[in-house]
N, C-alpha and C. Protein backbone atom coordinates (compact mmCIF):
# COMPACT_ATOMS: atom_id res chain seq x y z
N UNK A 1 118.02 57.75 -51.16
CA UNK A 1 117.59 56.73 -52.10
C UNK A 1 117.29 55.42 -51.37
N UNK A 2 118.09 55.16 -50.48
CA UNK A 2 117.70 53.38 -49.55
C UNK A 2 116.53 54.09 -48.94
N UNK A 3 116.18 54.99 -48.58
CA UNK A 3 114.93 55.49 -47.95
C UNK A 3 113.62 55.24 -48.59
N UNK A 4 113.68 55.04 -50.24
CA UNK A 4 112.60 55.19 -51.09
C UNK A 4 112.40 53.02 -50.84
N UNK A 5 113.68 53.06 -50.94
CA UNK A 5 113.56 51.07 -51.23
C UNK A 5 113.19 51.16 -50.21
N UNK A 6 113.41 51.17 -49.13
CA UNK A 6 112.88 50.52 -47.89
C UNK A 6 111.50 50.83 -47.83
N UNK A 7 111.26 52.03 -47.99
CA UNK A 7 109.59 52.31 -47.89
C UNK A 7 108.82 52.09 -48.96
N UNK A 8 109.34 51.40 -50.20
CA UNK A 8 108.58 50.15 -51.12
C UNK A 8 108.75 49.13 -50.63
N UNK A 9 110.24 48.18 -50.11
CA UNK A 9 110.28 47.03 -49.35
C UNK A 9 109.11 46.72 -48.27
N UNK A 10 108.39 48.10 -47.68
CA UNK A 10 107.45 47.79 -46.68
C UNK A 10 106.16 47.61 -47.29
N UNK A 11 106.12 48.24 -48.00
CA UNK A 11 105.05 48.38 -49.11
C UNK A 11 104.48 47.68 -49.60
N UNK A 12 105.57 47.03 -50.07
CA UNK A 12 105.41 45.26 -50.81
C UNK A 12 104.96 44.33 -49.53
N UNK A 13 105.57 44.72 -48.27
CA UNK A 13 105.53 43.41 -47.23
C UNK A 13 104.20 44.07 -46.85
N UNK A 14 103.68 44.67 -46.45
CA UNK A 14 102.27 44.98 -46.13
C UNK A 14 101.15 44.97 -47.50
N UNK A 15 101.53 44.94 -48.53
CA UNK A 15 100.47 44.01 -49.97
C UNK A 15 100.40 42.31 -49.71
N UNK A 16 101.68 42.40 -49.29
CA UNK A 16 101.36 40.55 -49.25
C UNK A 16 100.91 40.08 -48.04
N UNK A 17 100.90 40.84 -47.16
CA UNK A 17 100.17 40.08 -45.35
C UNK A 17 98.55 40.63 -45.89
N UNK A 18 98.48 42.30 -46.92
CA UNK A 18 97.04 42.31 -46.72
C UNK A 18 96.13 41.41 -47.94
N UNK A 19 96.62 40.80 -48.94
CA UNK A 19 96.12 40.40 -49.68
C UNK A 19 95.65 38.81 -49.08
N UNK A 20 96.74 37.87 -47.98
CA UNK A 20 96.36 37.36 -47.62
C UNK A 20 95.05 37.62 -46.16
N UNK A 21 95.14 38.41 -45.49
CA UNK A 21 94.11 38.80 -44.50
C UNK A 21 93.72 40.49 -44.72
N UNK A 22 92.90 40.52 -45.97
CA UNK A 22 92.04 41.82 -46.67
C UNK A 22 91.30 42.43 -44.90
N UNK A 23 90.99 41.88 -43.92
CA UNK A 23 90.06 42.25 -43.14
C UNK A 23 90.85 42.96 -41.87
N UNK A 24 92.02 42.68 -42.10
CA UNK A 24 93.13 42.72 -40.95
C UNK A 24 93.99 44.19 -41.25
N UNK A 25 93.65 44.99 -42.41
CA UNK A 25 94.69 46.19 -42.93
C UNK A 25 95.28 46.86 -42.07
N UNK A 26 94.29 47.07 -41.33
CA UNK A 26 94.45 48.51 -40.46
C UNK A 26 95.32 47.87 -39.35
N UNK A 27 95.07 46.48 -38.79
CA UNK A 27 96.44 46.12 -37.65
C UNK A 27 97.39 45.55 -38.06
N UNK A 28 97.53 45.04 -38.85
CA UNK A 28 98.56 44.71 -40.53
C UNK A 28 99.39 46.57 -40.45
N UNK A 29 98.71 47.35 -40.87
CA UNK A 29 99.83 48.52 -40.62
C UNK A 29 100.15 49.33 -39.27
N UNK A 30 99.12 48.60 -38.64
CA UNK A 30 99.66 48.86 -36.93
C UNK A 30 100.84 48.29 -36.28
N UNK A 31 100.94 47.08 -36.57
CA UNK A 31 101.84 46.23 -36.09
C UNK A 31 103.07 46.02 -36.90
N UNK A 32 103.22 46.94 -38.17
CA UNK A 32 104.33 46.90 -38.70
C UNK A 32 104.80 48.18 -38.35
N UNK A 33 103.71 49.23 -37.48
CA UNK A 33 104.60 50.66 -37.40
C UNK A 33 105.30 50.52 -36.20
N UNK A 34 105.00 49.21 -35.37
CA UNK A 34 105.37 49.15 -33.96
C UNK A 34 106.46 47.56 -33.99
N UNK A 35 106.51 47.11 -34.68
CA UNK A 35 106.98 45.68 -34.82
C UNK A 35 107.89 45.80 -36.04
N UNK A 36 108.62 45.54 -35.65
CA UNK A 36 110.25 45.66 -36.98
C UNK A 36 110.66 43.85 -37.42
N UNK A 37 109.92 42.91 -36.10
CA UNK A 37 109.60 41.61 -36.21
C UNK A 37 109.05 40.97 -37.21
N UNK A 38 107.31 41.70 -37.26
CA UNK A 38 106.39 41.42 -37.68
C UNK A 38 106.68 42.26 -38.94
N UNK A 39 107.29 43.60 -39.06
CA UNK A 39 107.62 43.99 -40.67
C UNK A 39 108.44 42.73 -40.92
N UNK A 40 109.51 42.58 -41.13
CA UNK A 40 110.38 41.59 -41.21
C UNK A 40 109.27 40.18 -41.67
N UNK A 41 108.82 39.74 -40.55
CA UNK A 41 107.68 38.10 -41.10
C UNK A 41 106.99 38.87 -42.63
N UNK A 42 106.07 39.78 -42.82
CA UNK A 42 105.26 40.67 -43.82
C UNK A 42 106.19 40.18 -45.12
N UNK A 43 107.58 40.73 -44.59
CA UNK A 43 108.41 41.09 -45.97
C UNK A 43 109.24 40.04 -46.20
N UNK A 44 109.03 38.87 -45.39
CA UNK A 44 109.64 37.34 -45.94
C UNK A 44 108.60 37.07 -46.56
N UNK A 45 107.47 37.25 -46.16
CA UNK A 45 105.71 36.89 -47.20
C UNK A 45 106.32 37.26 -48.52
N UNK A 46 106.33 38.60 -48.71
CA UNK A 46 106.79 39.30 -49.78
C UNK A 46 107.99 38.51 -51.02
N UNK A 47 108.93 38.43 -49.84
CA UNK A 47 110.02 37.87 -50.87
C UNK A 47 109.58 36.38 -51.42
N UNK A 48 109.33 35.83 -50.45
CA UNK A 48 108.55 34.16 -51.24
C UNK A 48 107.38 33.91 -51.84
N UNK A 49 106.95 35.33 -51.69
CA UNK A 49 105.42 35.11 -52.96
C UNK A 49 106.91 35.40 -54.37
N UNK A 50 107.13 36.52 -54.24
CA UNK A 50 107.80 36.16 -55.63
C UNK A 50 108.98 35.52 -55.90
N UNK A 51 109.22 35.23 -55.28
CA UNK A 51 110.40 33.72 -55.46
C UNK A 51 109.73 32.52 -56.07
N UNK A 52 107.89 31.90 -55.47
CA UNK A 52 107.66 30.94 -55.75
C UNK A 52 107.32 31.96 -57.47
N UNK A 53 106.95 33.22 -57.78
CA UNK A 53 106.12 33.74 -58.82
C UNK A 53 107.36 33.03 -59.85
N UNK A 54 108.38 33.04 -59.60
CA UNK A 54 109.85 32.98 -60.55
C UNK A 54 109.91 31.64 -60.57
N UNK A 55 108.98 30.75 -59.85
CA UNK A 55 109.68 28.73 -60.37
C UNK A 55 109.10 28.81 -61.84
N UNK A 56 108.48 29.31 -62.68
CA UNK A 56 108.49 28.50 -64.00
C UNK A 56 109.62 28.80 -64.94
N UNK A 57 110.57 29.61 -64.33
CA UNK A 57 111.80 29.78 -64.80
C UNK A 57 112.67 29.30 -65.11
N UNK A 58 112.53 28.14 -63.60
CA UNK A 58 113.67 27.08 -63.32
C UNK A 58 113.13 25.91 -64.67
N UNK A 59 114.59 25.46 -64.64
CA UNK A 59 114.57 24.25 -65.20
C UNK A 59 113.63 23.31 -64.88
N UNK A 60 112.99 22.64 -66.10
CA UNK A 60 111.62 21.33 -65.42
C UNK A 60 112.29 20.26 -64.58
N UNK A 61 113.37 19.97 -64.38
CA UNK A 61 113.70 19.25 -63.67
C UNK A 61 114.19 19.69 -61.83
N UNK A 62 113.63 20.60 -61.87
CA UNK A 62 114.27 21.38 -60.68
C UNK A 62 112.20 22.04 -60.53
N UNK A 63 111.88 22.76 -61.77
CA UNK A 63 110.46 22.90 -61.12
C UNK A 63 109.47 22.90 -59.87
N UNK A 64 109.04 21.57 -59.82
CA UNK A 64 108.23 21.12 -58.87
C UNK A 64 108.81 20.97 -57.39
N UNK A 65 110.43 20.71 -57.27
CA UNK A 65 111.00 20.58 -56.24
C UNK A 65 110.95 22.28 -55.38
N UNK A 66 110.94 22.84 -56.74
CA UNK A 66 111.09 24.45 -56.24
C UNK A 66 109.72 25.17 -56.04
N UNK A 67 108.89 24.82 -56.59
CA UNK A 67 107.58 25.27 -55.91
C UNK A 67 106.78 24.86 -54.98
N UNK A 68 107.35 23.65 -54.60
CA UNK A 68 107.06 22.68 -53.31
C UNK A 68 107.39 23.64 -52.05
N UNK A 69 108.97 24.14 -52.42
CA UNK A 69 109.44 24.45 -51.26
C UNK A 69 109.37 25.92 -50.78
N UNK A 70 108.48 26.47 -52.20
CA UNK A 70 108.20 27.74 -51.68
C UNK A 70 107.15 28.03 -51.68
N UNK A 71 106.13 27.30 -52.01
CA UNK A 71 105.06 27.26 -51.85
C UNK A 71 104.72 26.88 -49.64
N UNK A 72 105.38 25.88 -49.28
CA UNK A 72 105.81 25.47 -48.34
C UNK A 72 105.90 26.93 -47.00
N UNK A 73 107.40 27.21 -47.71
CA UNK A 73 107.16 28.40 -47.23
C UNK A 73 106.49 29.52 -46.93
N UNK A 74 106.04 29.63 -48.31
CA UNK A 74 104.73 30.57 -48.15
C UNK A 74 103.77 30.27 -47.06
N UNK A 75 103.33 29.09 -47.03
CA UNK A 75 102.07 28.69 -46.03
C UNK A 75 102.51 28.64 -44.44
N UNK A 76 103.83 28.69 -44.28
CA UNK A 76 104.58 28.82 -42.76
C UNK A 76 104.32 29.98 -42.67
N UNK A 77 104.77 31.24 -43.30
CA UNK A 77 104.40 32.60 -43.29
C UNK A 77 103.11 32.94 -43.03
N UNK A 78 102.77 32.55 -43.44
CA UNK A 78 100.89 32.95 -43.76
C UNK A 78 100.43 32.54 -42.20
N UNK A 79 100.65 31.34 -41.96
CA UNK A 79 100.42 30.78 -40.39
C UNK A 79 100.98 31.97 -39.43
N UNK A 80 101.86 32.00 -39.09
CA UNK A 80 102.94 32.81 -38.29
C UNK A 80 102.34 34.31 -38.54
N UNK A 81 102.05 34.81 -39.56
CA UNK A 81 101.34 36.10 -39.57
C UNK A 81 100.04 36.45 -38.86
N UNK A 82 99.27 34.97 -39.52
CA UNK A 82 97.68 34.82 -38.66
C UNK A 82 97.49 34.30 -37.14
N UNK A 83 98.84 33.87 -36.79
CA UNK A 83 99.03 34.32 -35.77
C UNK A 83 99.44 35.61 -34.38
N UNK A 84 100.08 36.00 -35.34
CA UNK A 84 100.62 37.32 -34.55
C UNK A 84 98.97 38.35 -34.55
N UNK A 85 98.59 38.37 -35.67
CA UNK A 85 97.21 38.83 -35.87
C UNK A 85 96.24 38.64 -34.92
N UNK A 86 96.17 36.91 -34.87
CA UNK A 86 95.03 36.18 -33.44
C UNK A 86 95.32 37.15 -32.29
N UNK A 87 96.55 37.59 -32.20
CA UNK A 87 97.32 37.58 -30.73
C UNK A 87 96.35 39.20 -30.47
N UNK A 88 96.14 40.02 -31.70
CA UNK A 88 95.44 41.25 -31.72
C UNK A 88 94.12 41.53 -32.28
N UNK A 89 93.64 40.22 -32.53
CA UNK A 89 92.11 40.54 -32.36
C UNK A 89 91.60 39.92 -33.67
N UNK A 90 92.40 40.04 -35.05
CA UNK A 90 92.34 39.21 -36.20
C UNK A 90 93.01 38.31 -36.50
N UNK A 91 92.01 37.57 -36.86
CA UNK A 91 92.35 36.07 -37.30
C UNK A 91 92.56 35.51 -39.02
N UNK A 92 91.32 35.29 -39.47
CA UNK A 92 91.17 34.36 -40.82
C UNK A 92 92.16 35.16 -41.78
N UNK A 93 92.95 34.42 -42.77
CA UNK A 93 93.05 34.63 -44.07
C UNK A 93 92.41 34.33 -44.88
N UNK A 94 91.93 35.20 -45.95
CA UNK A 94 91.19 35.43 -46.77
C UNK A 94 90.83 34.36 -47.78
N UNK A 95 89.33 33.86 -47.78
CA UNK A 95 89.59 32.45 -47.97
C UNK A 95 89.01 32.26 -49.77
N UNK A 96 89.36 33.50 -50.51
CA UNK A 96 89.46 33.33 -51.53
C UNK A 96 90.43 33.58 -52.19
N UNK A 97 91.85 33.35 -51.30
CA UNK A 97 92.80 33.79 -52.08
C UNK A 97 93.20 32.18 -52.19
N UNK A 98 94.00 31.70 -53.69
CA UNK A 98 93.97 30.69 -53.94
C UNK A 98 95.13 29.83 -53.57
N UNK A 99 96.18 30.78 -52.94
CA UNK A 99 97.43 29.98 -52.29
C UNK A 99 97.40 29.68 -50.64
């Protein structure tokens, strides 16, 4: 059964590196079959896309502080991914995605 989560946990972390770099799939699942690093960066993408998906939850007074900071996050990820990417030949994130 942890066998099935983990291989959705990856699942999920390779939807959110490819949705941000659509052009990059194929070394996006190269570098997660060889990189437990770069799975790991993928699947922090993962967890803080839906962490920031969950701020309208929070209290309005807590809100904006909380989508600041995961929004924040998100865009450190996104960097750090399109980097490891540069390092193998792809670069851009996808520049119609709106986060």
């Amino acid at each position: 059964m942890a066998r099935n989560n983990d291989l959705a946990g990856k699942e999920q972390a390779f939807l959110a590196a490819a949705r941000r770099f659509p052009q990059s799939e194929l070394a996006i699942r190269r570098l997660m079959g060889v990189s437990e690093d770069f799975c790991d960066l993928c699947g922090e993408l993962a967890e803080a896309e839906q962490a920031l998906a969950r701020v309208p939850q929070f209290a309005a007074q807590k809100r904006e502080e909380r989508q600041r900071e995961w929004q924040e996050l998100v865009d450190c990820l996104v960097v750090e991914i399109g980097e490891v990417l540069a390092e193998h030949g792809r670069v851009k994130p996808d520049p119609g995605n709106p986060d």
